[in-house]
Protein backbone atom coordinates (compact mmCIF):
# COMPACT_ATOMS: atom_id res chain seq x y z
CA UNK A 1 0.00 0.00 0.00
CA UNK A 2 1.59 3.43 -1.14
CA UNK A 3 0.39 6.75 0.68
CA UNK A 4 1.99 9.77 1.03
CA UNK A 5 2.41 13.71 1.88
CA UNK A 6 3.44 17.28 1.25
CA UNK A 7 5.75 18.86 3.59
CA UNK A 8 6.31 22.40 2.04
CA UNK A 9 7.82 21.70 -1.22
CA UNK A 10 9.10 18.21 -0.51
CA UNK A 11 6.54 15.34 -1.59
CA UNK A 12 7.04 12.41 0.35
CA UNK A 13 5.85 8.92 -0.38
CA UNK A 14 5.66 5.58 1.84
CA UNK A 15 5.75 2.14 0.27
CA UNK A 16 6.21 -0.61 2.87
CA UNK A 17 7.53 1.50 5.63
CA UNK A 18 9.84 3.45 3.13
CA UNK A 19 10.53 6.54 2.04
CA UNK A 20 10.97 6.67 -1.64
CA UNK A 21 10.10 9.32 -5.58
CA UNK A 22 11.25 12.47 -2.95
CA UNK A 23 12.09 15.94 -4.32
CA UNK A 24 14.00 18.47 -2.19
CA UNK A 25 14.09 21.88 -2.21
CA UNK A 26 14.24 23.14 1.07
CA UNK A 27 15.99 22.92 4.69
CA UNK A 28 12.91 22.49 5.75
CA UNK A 29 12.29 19.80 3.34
CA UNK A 30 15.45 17.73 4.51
CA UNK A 31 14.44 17.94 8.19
CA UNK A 32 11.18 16.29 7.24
CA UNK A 33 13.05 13.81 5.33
CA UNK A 34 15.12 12.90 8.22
CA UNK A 35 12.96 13.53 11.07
CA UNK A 36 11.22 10.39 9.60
CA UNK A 37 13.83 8.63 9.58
CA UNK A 38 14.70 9.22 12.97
CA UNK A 39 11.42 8.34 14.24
CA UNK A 40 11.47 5.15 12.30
CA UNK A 41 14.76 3.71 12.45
CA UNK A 42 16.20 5.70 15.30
CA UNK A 43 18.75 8.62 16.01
CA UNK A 44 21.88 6.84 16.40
CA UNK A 45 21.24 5.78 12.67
CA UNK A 46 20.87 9.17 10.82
CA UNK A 47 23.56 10.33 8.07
CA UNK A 48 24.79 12.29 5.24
CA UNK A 49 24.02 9.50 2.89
CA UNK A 50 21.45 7.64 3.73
CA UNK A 51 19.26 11.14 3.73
CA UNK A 52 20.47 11.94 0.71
CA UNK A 53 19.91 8.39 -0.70
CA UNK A 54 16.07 9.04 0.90
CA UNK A 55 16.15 12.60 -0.96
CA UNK A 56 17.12 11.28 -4.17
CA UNK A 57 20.23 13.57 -4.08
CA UNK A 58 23.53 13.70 -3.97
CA UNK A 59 25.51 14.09 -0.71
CA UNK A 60 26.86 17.47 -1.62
CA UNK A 61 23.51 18.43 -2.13
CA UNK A 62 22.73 18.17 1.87
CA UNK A 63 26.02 19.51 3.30
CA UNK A 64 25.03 22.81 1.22
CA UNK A 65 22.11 22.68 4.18
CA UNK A 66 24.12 21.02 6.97
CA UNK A 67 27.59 21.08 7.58
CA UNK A 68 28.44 17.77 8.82
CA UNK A 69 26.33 15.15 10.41
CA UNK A 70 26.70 16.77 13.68
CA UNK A 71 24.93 19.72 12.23
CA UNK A 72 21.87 17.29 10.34
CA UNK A 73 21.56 15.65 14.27
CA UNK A 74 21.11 18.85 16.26
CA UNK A 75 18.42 20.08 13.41
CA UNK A 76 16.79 17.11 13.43
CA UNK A 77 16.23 17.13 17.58
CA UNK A 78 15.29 20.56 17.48
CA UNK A 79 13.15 20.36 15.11
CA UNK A 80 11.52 17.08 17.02
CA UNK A 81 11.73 19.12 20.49
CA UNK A 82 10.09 22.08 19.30
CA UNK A 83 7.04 19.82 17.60
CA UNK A 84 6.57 17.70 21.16
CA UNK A 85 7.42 21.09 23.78
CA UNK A 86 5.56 23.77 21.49
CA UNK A 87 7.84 25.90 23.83
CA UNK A 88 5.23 29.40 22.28
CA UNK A 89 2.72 28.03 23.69
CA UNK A 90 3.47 27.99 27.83
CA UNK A 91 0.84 29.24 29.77
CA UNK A 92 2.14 32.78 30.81
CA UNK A 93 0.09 32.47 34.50
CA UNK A 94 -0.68 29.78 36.77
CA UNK A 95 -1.87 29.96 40.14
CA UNK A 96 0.15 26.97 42.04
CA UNK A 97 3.43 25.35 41.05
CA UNK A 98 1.74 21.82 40.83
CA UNK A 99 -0.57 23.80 37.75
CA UNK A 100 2.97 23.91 35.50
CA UNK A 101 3.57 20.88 36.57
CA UNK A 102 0.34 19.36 35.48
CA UNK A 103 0.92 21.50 32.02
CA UNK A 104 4.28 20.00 31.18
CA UNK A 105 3.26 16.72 31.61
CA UNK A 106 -0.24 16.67 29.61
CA UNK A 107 1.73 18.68 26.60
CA UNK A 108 4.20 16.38 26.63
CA UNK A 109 2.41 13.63 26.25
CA UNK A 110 -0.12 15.37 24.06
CA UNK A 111 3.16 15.54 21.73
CA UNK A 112 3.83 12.14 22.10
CA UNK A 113 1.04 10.97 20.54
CA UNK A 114 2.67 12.11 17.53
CA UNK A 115 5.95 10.97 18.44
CA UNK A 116 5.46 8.25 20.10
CA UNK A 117 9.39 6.68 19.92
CA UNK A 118 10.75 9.83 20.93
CA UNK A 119 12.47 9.66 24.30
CA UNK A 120 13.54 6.47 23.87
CA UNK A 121 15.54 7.31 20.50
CA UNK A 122 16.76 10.56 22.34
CA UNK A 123 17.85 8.43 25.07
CA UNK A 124 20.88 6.53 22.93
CA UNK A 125 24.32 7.60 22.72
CA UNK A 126 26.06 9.71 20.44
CA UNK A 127 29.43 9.43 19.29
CA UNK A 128 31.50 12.13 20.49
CA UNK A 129 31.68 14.37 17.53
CA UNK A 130 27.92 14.76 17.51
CA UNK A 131 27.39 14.68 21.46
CA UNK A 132 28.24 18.07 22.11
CA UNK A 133 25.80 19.69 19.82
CA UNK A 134 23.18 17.36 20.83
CA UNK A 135 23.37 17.96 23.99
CA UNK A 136 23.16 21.61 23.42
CA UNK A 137 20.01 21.41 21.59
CA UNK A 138 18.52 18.78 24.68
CA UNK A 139 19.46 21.79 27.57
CA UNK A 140 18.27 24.75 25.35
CA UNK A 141 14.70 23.17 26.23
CA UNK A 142 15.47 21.27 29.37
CA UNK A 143 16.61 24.81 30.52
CA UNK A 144 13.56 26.59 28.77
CA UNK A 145 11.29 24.30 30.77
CA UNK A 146 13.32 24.50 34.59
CA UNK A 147 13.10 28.09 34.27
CA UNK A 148 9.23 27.84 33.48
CA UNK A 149 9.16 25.79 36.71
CA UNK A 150 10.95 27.89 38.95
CA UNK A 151 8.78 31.07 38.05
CA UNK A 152 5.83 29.12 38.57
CA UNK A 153 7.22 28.35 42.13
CA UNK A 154 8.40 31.81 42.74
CA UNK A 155 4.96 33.13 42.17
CA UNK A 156 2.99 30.50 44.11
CA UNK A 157 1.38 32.76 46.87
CA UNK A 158 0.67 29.38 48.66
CA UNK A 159 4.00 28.00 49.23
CA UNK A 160 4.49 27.99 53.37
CA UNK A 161 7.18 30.50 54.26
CA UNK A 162 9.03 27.28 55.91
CA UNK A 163 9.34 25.36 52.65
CA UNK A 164 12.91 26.42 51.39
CA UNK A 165 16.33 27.57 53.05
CA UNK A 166 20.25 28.13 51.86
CA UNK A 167 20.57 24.59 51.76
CA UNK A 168 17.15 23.77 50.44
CA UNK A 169 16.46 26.30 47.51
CA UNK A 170 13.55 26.49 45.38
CA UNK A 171 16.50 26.08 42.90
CA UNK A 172 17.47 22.84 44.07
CA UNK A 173 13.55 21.66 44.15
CA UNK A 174 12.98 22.57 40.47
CA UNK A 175 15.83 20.15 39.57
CA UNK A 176 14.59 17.18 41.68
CA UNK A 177 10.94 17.65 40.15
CA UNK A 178 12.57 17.84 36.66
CA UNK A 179 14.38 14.77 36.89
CA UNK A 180 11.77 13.12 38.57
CA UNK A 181 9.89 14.41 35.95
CA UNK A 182 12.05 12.88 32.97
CA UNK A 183 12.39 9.98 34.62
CA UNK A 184 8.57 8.87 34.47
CA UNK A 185 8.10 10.08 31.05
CA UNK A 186 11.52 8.48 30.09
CA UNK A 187 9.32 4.92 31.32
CA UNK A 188 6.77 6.35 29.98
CA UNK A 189 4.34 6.44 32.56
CA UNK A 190 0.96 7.84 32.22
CA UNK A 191 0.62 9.00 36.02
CA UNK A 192 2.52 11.55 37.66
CA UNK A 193 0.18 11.72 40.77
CA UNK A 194 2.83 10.32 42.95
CA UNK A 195 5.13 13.56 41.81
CA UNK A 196 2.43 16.04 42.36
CA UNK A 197 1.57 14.14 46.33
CA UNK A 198 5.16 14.83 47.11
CA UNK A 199 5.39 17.77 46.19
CA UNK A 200 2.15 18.81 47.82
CA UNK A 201 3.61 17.43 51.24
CA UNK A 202 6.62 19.39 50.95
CA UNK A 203 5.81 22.42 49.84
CA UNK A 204 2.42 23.77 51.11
């Protein structure tokens, strides 16, 4: 069975899982090209040539887009963060820190109904020439999100005065519920009311 898509300029068509007849014209039109692969066969997997081979193009023809593989990668998670995170569309107010919370987890997995694979390819290793700017993409939006979190506890009117100290900082918090945080959706877990009881009993 053959069935296929537009993304901008690029049209791509499945047969039996594949991606094959693709014309590119774009950046834009690469990343879809290889966020599809990426979803499919996995991260670790991605480069130069086998996207190009997908494209029907020569190599050259995506290193005038992306510099070296390192360079396809880090596109190719951004572009895959920012479609799960849809980092525009935070909430700008909240009343309790336990609301932002809530909100990260429900868009998250709101995105993962898309991309259903996605922490789990993220999760591999990269070799070392192409850790450094994936990493950098991953913390752009871990940070993006932790800073989210900490204004939402900052501005929680309902936090008990005896909550935090020098030792204990709302700082220190946010990065315990964040990796708590990564950790369930990491497993994949579709309940986070054990996170949201703790911090309930520590906080208010």
């Amino acid at each position: 069975m053959t069935e296929g898509f537009k993304y901008g300029t690029l049209n791509i068509v499945h047969f039996g899982g594949d991606i094959i007849n693709t014309i590119v014209t774009s950046k834009e039109a690469i990343l879809a090209v290889s966020r599809e692969f990426a979803l499919h066969q996995g991260l670790q997997s991605l480069n130069m040539r086998k996207i190009a081979e997908k494209c029907n193009v020569s190599v050259g023809s995506i290193y005038n887009y992306f510099p070296s593989k390192a360079d396809l990668i880090a596109a190719t998670i951004q572009d895959l963060w920012h479609s799960i995170f849809h980092i525009e569309n935070s909430p700008k107010k909240l009343n309790h820190f336990t609301d932002y919370v809530n909100w990260i987890f429900e868009s998250v997995y709101a995105g993962l109904e898309e991309y259903p694979n996605f922490f789990i390819a993220h999760s591999l290793s990269f070799a070392n020439t192409e850790k450094g700017k994936a990493r950098q993409v991953m913390e752009q939006y871990f940070n993006h999100m932790k800073d989210g979190l900490l204004n939402a506890l900052q501005n929680d009117s309902d936090v008990k005065a005896t909550a935090f100290s020098d030792d204990f900082s709302k700082s220190k918090f946010v990065d315990f519920v964040f990796s708590n945080l990564l950790t369930m959706l990491m497993k994949q877990e579709n309940s986070w009311d054990i996170l949201i009881e703790v911090i309930n009993r520590t906080i208010y």
